[in-house]
C-alpha atoms as a PDB file:
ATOM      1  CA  UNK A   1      20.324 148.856 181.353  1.00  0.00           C
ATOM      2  CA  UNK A   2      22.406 150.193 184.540  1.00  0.00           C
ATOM      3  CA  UNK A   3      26.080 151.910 182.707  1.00  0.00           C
ATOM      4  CA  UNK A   4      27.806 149.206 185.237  1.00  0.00           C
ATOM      5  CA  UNK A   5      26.252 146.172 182.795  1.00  0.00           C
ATOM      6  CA  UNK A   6      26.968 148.315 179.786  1.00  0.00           C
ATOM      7  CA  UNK A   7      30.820 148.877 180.426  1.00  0.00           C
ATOM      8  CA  UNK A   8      31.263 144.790 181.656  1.00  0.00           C
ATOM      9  CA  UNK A   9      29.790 143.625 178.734  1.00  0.00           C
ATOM     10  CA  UNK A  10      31.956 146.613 176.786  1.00  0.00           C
ATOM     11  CA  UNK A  11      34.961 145.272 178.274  1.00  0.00           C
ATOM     12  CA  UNK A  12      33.861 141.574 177.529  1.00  0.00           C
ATOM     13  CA  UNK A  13      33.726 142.295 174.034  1.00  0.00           C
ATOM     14  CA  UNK A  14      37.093 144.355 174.218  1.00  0.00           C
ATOM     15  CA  UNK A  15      38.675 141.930 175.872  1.00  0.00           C
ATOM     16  CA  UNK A  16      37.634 139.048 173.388  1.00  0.00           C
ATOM     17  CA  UNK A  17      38.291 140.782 170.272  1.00  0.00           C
ATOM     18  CA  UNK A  18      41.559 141.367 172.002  1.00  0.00           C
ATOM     19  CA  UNK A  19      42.155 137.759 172.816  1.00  0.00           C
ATOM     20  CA  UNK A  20      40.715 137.138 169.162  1.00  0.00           C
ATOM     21  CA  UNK A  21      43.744 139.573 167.280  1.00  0.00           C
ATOM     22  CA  UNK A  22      46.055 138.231 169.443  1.00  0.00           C
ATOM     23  CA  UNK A  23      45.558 134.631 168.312  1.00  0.00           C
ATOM     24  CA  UNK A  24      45.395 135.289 164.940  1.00  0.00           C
ATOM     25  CA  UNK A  25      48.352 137.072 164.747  1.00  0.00           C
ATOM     26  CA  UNK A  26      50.189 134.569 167.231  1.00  0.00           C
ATOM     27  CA  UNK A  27      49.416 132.040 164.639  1.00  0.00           C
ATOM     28  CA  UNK A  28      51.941 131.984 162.088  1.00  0.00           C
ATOM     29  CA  UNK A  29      54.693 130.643 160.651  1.00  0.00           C
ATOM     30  CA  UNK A  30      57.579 131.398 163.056  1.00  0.00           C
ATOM     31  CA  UNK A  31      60.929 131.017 164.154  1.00  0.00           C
ATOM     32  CA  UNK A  32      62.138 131.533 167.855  1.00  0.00           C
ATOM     33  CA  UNK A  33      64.869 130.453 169.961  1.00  0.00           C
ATOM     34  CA  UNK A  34      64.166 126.662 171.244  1.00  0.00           C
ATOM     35  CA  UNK A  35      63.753 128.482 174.760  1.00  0.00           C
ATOM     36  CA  UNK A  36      60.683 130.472 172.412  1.00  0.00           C
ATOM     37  CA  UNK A  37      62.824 133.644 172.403  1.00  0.00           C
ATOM     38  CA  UNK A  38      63.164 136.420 169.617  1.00  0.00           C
ATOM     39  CA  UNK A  39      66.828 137.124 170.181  1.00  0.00           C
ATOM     40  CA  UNK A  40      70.228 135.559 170.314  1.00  0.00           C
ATOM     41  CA  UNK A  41      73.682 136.954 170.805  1.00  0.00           C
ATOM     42  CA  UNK A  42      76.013 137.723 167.794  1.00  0.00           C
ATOM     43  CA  UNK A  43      78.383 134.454 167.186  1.00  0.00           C
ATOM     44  CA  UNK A  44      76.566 132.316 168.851  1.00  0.00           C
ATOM     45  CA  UNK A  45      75.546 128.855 168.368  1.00  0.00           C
ATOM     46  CA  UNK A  46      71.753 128.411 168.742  1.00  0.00           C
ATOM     47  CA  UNK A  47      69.180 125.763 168.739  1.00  0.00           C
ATOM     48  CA  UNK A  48      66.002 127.674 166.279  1.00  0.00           C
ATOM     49  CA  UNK A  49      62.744 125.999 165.986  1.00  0.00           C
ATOM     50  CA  UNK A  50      60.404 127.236 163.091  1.00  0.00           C
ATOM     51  CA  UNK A  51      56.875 126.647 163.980  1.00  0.00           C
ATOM     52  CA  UNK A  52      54.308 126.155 161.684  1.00  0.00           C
ATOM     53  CA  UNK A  53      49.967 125.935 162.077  1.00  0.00           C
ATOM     54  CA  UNK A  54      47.925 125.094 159.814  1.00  0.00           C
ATOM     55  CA  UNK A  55      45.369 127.778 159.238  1.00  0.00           C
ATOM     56  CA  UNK A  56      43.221 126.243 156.956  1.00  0.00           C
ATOM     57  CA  UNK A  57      40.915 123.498 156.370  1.00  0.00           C
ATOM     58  CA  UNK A  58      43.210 121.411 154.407  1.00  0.00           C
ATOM     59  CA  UNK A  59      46.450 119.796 155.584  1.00  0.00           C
ATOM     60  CA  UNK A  60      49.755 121.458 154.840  1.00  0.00           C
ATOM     61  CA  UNK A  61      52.086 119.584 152.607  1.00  0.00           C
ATOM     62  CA  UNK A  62      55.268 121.648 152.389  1.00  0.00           C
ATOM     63  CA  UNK A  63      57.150 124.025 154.541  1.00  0.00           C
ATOM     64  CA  UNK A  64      60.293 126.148 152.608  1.00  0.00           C
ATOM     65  CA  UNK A  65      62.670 128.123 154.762  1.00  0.00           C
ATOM     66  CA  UNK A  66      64.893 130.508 153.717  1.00  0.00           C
ATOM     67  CA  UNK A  67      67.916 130.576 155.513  1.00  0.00           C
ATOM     68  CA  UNK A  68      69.029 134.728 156.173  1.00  0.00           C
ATOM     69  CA  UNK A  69      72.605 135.629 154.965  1.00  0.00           C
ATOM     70  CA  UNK A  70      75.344 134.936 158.055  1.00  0.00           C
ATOM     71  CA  UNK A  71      73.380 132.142 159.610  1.00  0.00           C
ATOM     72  CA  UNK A  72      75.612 128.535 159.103  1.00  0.00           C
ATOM     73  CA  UNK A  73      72.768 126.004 159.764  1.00  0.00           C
ATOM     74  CA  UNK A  74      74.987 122.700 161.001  1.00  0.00           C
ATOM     75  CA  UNK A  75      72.338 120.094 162.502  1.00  0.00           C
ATOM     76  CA  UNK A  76      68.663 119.222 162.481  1.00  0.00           C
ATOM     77  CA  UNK A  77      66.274 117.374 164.594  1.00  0.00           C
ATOM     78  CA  UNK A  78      64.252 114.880 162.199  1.00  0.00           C
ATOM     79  CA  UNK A  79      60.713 114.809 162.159  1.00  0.00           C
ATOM     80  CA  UNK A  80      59.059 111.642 161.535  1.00  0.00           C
ATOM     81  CA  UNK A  81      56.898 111.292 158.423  1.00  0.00           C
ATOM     82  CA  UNK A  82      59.200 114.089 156.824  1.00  0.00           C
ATOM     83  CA  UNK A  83      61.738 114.441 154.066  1.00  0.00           C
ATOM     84  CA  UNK A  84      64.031 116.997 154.302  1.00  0.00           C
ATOM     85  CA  UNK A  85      66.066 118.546 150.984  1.00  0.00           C
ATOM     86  CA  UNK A  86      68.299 121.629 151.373  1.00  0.00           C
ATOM     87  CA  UNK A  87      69.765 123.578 149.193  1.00  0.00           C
ATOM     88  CA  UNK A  88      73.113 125.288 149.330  1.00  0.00           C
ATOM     89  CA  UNK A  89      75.136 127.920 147.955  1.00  0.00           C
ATOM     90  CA  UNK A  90      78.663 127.568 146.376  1.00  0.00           C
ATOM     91  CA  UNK A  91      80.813 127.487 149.431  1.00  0.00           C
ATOM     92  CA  UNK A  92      78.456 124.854 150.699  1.00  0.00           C
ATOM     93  CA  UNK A  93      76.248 127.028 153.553  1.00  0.00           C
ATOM     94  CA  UNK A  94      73.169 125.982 153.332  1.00  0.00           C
ATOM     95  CA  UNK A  95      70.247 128.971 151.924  1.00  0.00           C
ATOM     96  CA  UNK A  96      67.170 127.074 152.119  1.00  0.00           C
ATOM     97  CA  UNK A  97      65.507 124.125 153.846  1.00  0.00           C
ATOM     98  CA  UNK A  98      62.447 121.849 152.727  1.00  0.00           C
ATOM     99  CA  UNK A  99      60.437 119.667 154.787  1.00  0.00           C
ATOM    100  CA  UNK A 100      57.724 117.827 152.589  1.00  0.00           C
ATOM    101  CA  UNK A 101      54.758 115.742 154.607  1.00  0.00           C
ATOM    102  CA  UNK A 102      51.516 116.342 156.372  1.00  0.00           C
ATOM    103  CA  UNK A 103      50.455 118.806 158.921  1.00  0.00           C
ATOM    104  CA  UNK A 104      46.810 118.313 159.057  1.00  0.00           C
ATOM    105  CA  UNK A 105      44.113 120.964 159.859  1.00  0.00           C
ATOM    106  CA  UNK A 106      44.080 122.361 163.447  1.00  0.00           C
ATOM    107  CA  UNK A 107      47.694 121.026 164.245  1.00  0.00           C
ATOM    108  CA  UNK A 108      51.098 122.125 163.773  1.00  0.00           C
ATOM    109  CA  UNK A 109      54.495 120.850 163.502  1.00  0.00           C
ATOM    110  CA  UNK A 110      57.763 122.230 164.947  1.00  0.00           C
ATOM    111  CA  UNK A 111      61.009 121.845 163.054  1.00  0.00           C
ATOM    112  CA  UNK A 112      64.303 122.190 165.290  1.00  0.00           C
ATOM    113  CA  UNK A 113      68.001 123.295 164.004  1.00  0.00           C
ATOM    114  CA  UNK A 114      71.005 124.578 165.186  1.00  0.00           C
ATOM    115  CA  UNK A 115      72.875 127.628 164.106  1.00  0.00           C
ATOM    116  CA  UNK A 116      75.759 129.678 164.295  1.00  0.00           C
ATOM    117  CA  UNK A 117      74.667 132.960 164.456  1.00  0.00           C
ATOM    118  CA  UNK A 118      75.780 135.985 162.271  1.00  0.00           C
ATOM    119  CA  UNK A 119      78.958 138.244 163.714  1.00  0.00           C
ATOM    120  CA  UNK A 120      77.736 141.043 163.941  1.00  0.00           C
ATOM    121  CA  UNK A 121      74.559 142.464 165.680  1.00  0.00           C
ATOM    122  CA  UNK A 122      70.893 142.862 163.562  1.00  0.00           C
ATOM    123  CA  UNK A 123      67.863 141.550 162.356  1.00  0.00           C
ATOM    124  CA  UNK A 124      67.637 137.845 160.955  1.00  0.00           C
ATOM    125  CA  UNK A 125      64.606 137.715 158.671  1.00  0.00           C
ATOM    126  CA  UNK A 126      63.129 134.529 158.080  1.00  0.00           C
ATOM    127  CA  UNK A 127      60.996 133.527 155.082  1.00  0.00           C
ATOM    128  CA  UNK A 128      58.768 131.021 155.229  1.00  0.00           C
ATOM    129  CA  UNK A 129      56.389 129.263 152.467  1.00  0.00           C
ATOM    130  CA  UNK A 130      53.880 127.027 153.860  1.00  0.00           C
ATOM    131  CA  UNK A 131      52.453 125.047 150.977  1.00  0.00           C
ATOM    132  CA  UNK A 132      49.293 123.373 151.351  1.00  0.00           C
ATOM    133  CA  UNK A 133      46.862 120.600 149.906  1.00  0.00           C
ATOM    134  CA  UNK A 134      46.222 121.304 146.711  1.00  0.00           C
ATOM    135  CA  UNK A 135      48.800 123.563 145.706  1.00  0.00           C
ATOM    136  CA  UNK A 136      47.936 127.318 147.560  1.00  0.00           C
ATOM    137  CA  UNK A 137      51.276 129.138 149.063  1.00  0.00           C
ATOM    138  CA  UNK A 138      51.054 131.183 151.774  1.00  0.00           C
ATOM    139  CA  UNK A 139      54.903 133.526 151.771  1.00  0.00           C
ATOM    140  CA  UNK A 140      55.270 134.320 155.406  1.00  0.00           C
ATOM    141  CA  UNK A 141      58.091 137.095 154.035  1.00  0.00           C
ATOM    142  CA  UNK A 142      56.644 140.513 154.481  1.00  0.00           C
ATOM    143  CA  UNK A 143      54.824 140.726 151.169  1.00  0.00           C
ATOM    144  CA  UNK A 144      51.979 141.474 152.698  1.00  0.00           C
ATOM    145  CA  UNK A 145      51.162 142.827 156.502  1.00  0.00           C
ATOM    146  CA  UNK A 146      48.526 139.931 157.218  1.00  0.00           C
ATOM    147  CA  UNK A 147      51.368 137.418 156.358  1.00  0.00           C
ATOM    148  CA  UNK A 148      54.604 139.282 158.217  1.00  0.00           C
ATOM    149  CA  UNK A 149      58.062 137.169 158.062  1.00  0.00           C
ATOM    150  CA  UNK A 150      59.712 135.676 161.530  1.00  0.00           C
ATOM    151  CA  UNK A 151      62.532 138.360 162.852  1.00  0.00           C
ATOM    152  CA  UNK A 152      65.360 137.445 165.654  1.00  0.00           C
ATOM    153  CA  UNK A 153      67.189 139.830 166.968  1.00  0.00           C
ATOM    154  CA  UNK A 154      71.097 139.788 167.209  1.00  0.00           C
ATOM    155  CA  UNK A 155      72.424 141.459 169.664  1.00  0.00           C
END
C-alpha cells in the first residue's frame, strides 16, 4: 500500500472520529440564545431556548431546569403535549421550570423563554435533568465531564 492511500484513509478515519466527538458532545441538553448564541449582554432581556435530545432508546418524559441566580424568567412559549409547573422563590422569581411529556427516541424538543438577564457581567450556569422512561436521570450540571451543564456568557 502506496503512503498516499495510507494517510487518506488516516485522515478518513481522523476526520470521522472527529465528526463522531463532535456529535456526541453537540448532543446535549442545552441552552443558547434563540439566535443559537452562548452570550448575552448584562441587563438585557433575552429570548433562551433550552434544547433537549433524546440520547437513548426510550422516550424522555421530563425535562427540570434550574433557573441561575439573577435571571427573572417573565414569559414562555408553550409546547403542545406539555405541562409546565414552576417553582419560585419567596419574592416570587421563578428558580426552576418543569416540562412533563414525551420526547421520543431520536428526536428532540426545544423549549423557548424570555429573560432578563443578570446586572452584572459572568457566567449563567444552567442545570438541566432530563428524566426518561422508566425513571433514569441524566443531571446535565457538571457532576460529571461526559454530562457538562449549559453556560452563557454575560458580558
Amino acid at each position: 500500500m502506496s503512503n498516499t492511500v495510507k494517510f487518506s484513509m488516516f485522515r478518513r478515519v481522523i476526520l470521522l472520529t472527529a465528526a463522531t466527538l463532535f456529535s456526541v458532545a453537540a448532543a446535549h441538553a442545552t441552552v443558547r440564545t434563540d439566535t443559537g448564541l452562548s452570550e448575552s449582554k448584562a441587563g438585557d432581556y433575552e429570548t433562551y431556548r433550552l434544547q433537549v435530545p433524546v440520547e437513548k432508546d426510550t422516550a424522555t418524559t421530563q425535562v427540570r431546569l434550574v433557573v441561575p441566580a439573577g435571571v427573572k424568567i417573565g414569559n414562555f412559549m408553550p409546547v403542545a403535549g406539555f405541562v409546565r409547573t414552576v417553582k419560585s422563590d419567596a419574592k416570587g422569581v421563578i428558580s426552576e421550570v418543569t416540562w412533563t411529556g414525551t420526547i421520543a427516541p431520536q428526536e428532540f424538543q426545544r423549549f423557548l423563554f424570555s429573560a432578563a438577564n443578570p446586572a452584572s457581567a459572568g457566567t449563567l450556569v444552567w442545570k438541566v435533568y432530563q428524566t426518561y422512561q422508566g425513571g433514569t436521570v441524566v443531571s446535565w450540571d457538571d457532576s460529571d465531564p461526559a454530562t457538562p451543564a449549559s453556560k452563557v456568557s454575560i458580558r
